[in-house]
N, C-alpha and C. Protein backbone atom coordinates (compact mmCIF):
# COMPACT_ATOMS: atom_id res chain seq x y z
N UNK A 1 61.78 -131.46 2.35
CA UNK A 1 61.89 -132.86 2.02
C UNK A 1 63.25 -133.41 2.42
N UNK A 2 64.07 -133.05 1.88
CA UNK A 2 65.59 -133.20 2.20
C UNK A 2 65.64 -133.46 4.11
N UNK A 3 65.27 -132.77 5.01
CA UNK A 3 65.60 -132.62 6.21
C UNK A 3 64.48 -133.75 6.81
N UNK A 4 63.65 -134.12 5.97
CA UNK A 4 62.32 -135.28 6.48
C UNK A 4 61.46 -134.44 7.08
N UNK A 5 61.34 -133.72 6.90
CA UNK A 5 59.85 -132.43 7.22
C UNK A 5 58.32 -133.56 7.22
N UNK A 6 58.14 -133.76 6.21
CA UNK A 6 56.97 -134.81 6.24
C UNK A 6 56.45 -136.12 7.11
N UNK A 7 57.99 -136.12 7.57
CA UNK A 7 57.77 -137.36 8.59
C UNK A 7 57.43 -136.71 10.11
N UNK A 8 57.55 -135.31 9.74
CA UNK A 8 57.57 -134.77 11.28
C UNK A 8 56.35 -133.66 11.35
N UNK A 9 55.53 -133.82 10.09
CA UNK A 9 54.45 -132.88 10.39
C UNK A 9 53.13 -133.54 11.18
N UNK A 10 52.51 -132.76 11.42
CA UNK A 10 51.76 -132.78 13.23
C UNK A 10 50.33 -133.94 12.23
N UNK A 11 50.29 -134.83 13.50
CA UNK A 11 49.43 -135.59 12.58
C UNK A 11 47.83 -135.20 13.94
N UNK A 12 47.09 -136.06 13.71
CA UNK A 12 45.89 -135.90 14.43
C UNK A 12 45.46 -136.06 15.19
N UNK A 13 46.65 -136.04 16.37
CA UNK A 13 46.00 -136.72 17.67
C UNK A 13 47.08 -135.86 19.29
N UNK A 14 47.17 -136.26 19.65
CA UNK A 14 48.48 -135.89 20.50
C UNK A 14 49.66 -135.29 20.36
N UNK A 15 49.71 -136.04 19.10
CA UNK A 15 51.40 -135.66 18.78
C UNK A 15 51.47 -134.03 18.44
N UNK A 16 50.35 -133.72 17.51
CA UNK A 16 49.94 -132.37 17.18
C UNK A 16 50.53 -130.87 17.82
N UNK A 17 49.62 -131.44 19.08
CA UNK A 17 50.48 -130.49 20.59
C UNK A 17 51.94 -130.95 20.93
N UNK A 18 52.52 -131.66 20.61
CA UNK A 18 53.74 -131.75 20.72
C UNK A 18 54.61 -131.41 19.78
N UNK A 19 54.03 -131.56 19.00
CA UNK A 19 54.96 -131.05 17.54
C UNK A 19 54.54 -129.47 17.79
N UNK A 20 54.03 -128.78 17.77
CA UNK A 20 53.51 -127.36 18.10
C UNK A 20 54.07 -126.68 18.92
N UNK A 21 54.51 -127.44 20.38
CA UNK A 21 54.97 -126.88 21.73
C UNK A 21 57.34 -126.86 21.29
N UNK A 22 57.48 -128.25 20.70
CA UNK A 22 58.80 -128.57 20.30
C UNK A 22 59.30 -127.41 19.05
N UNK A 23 58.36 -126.75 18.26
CA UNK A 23 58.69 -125.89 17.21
C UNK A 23 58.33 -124.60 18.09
N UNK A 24 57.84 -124.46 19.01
CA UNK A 24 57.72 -122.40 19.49
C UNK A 24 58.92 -122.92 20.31
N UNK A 25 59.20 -124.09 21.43
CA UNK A 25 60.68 -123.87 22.12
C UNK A 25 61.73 -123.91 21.20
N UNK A 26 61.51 -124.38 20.28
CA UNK A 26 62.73 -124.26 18.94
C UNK A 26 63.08 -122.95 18.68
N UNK A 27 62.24 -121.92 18.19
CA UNK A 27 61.91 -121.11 17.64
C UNK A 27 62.81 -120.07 18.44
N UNK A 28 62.24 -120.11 19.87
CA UNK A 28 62.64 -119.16 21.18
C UNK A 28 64.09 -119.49 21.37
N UNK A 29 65.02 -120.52 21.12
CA UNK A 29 65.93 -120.86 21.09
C UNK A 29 67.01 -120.57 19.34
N UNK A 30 66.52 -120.02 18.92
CA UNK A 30 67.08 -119.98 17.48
C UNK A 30 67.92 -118.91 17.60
N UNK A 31 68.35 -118.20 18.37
CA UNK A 31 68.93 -117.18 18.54
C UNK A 31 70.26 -117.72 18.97
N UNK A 32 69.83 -118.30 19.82
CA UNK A 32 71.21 -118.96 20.91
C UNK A 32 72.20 -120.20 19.78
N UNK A 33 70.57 -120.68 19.25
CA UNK A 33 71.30 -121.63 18.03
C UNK A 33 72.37 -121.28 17.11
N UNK A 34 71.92 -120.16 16.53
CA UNK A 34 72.33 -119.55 15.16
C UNK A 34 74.40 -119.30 16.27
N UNK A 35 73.78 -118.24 17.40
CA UNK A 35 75.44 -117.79 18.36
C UNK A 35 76.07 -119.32 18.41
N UNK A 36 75.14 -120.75 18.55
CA UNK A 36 76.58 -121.62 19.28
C UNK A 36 76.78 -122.29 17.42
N UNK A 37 76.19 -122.30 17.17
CA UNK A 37 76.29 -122.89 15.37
C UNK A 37 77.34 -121.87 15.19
N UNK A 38 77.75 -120.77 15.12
CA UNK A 38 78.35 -119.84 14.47
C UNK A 38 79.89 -120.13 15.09
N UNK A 39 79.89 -119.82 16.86
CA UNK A 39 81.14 -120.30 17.56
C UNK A 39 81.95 -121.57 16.88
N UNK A 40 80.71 -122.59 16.78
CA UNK A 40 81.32 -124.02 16.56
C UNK A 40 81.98 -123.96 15.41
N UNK A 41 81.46 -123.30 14.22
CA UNK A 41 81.98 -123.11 13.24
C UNK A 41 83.01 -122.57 12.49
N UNK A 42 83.41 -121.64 13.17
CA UNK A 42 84.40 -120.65 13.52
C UNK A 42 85.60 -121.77 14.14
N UNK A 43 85.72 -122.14 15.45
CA UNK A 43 86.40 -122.70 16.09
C UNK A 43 87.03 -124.23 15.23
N UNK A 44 85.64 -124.65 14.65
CA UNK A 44 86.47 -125.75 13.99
C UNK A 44 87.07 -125.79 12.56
N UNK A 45 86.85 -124.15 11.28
CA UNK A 45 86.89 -124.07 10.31
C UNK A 45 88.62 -123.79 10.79
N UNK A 46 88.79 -122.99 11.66
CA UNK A 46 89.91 -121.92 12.15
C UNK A 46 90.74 -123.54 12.47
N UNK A 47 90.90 -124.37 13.49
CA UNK A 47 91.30 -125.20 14.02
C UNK A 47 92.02 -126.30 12.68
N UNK A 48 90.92 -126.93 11.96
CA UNK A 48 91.55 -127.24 11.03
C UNK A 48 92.20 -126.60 9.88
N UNK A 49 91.93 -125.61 9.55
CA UNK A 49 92.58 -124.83 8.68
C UNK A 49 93.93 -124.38 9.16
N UNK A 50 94.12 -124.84 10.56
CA UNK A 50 95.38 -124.45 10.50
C UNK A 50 96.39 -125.61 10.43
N UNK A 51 95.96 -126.32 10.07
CA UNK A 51 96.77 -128.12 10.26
C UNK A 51 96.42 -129.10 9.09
N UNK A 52 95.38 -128.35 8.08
CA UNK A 52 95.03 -129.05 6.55
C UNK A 52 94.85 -128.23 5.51
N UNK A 53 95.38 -128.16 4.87
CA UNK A 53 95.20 -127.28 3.27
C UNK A 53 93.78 -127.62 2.97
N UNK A 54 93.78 -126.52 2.68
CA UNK A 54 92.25 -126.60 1.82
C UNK A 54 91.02 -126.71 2.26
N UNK A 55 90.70 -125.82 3.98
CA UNK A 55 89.62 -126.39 4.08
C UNK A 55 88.63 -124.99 4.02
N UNK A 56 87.42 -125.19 3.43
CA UNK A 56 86.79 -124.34 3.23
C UNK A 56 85.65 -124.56 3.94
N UNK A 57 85.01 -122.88 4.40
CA UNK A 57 84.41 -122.48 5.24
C UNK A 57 82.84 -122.29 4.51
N UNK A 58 82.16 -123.75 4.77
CA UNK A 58 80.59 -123.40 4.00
C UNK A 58 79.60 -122.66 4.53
N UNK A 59 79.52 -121.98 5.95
CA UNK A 59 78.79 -121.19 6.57
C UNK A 59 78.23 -122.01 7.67
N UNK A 60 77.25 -121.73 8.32
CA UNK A 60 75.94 -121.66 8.83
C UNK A 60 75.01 -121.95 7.91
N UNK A 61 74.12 -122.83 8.35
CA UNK A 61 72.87 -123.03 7.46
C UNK A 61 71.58 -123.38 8.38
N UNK A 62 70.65 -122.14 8.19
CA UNK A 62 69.39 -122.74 8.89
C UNK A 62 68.08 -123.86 8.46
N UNK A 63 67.41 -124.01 9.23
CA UNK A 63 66.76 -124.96 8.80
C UNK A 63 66.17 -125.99 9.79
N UNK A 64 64.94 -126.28 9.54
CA UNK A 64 64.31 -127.26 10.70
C UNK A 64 64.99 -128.37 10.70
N UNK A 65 65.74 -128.63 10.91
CA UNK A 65 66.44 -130.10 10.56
C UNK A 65 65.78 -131.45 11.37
N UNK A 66 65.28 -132.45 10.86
CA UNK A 66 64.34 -133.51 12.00
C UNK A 66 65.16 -134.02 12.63
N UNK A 67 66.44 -134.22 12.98
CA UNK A 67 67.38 -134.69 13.80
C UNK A 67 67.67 -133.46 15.17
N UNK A 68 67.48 -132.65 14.73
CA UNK A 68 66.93 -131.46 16.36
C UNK A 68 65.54 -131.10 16.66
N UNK A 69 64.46 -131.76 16.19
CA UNK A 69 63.11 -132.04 16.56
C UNK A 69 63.17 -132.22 17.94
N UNK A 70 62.57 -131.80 18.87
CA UNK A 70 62.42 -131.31 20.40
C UNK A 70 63.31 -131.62 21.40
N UNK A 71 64.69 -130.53 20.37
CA UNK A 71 65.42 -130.33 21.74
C UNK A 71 65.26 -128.83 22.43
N UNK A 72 65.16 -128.98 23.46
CA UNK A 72 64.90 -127.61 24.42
C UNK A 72 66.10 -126.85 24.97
N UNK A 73 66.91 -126.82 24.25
CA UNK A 73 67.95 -125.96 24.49
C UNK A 73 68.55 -125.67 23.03
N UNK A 74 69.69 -124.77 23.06
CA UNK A 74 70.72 -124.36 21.75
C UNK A 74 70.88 -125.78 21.03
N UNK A 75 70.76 -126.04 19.82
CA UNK A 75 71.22 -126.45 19.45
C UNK A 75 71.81 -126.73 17.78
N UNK A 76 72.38 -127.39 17.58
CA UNK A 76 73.30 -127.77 15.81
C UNK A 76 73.66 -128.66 15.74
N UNK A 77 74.01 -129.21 14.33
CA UNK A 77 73.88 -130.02 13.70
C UNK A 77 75.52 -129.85 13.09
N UNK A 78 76.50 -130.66 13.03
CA UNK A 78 77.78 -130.28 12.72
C UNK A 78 77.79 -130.91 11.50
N UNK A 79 78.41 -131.01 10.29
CA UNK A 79 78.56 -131.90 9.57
C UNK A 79 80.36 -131.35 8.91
N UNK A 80 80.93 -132.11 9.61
CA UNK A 80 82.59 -132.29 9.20
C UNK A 80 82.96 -132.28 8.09
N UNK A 81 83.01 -133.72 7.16
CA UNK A 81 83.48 -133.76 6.00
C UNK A 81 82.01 -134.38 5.31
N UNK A 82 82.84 -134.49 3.72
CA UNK A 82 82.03 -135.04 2.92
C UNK A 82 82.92 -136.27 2.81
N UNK A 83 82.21 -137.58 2.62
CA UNK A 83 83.22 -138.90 2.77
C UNK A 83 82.85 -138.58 1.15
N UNK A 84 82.00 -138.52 0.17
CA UNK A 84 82.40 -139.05 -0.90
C UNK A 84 83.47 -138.02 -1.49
N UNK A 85 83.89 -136.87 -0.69
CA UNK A 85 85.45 -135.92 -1.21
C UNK A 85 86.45 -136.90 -1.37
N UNK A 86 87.24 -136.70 -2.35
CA UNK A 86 88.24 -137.06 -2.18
C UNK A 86 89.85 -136.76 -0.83
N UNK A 87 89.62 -136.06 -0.74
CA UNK A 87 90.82 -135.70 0.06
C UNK A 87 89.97 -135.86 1.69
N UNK A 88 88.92 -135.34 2.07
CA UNK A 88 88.34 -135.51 3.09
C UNK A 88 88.05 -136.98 3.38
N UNK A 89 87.84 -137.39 2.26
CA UNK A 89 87.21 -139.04 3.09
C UNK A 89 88.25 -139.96 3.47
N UNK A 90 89.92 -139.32 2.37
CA UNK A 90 90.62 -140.27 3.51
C UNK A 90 91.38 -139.36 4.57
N UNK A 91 91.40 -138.47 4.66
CA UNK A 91 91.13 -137.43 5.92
C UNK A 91 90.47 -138.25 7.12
N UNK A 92 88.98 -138.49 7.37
CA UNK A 92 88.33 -139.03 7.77
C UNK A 92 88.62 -140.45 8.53
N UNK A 93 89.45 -140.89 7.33
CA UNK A 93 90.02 -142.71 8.05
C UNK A 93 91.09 -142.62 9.11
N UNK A 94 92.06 -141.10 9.27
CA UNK A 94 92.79 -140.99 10.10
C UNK A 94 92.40 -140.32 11.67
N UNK A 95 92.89 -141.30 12.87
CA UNK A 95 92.38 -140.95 14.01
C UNK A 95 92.95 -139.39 14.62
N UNK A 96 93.98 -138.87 13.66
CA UNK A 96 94.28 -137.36 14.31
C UNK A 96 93.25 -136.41 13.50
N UNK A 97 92.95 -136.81 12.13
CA UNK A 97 92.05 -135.61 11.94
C UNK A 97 90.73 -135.63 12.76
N UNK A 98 90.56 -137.02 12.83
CA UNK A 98 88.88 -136.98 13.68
C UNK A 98 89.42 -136.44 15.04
N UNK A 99 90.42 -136.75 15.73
CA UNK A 99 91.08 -135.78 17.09
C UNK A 99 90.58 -134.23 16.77
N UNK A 100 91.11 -134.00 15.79
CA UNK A 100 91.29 -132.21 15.38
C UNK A 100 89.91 -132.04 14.95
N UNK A 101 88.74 -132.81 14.15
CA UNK A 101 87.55 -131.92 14.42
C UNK A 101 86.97 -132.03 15.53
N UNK A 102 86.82 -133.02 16.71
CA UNK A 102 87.01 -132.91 17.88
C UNK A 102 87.27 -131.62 18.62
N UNK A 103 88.39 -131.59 18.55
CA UNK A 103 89.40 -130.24 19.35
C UNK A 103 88.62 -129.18 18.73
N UNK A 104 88.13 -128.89 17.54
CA UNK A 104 87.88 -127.77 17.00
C UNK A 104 86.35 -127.83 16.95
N UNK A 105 85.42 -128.56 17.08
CA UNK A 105 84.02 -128.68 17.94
C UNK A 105 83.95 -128.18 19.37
N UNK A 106 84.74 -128.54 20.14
CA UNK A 106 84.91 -128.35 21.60
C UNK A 106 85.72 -126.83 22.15
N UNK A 107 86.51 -126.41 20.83
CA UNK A 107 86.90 -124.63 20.74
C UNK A 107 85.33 -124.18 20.58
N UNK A 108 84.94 -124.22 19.84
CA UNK A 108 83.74 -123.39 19.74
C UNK A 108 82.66 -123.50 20.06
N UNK A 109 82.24 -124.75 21.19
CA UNK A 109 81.23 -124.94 22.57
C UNK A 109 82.07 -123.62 23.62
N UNK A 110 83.73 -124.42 23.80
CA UNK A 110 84.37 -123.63 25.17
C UNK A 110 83.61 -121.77 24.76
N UNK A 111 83.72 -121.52 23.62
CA UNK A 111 83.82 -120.08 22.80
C UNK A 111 82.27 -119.26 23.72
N UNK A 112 81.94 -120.23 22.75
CA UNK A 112 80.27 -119.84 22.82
C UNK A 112 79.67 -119.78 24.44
N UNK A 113 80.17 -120.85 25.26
CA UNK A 113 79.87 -121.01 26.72
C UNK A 113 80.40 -119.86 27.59
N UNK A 114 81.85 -119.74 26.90
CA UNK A 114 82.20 -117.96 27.71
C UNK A 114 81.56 -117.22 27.32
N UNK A 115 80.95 -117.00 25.89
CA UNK A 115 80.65 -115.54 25.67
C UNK A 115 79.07 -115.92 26.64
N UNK A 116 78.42 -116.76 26.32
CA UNK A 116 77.15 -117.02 27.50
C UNK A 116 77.27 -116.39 28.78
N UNK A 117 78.08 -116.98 29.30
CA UNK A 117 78.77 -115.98 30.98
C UNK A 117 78.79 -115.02 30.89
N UNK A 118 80.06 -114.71 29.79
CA UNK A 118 80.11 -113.38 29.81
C UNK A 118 78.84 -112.08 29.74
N UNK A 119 78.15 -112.87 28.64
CA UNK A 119 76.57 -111.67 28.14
C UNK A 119 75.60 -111.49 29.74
N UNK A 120 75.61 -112.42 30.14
CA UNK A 120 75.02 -112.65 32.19
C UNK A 120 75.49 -111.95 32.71
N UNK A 121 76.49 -111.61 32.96
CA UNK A 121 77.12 -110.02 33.81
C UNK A 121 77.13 -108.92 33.21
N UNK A 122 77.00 -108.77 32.21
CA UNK A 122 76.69 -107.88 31.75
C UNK A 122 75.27 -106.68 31.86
């Protein structure tokens, strides 16, 4: 319910096969998901933590989320701060911290994209 599951279950016509075909390429991709979710996470917990007190590391979290409903490649869902935090939401109003989760989103694409290469020669 939370993620809108209901709005995205297969109704009776067309969409059916599409909703069907978008959840097995999901599925086949959850691997790669979980590696660039993990990089990103890493890169941006590490990144800001080194330039803000206090920031804590909530994990990885899986989950059909309806905002990555049929994408055909790796993908995640970032979620930065909480605006109703106190310390994060006016965090948030300043253009260097949004710079630095930036910088620390884009560490752990660069992360994840080498180790990709890298696992190919291998």
């Amino acid at each position: 319910m939370e993620n809108g599951l209901g709005m995205i279950a297969p109704r009776h016509d067309r969409a059916d096969l599409r909703y069907i075909l978008s959840d097995l390429v999901q599925v086949g991709k959850m691997e790669e998901s979980v590696a660039l979710a993990t990089a990103v996470q890493r890169g941006l917990v590490h990144h800001l933590g080194a330039r803000y007190p206090g920031i804590v590391d909530l994990g990885v979290k899986r989950g059909p989320f309806y905002v990555l409903v049929g994408a055909y490649m790796p993908c995640v869902l970032v979620e930065t701060s909480f605006v109703s935090h106190p310390a994060e939401g006016r965090r948030l109003a300043a253009g260097a911290y949004r710079q630095a989760v930036a910088e620390g989103i884009y560490t752990g694409i660069e992360r994840f994209v080498a180790d990709t290469r890298r696992a190919r020669t291998l």
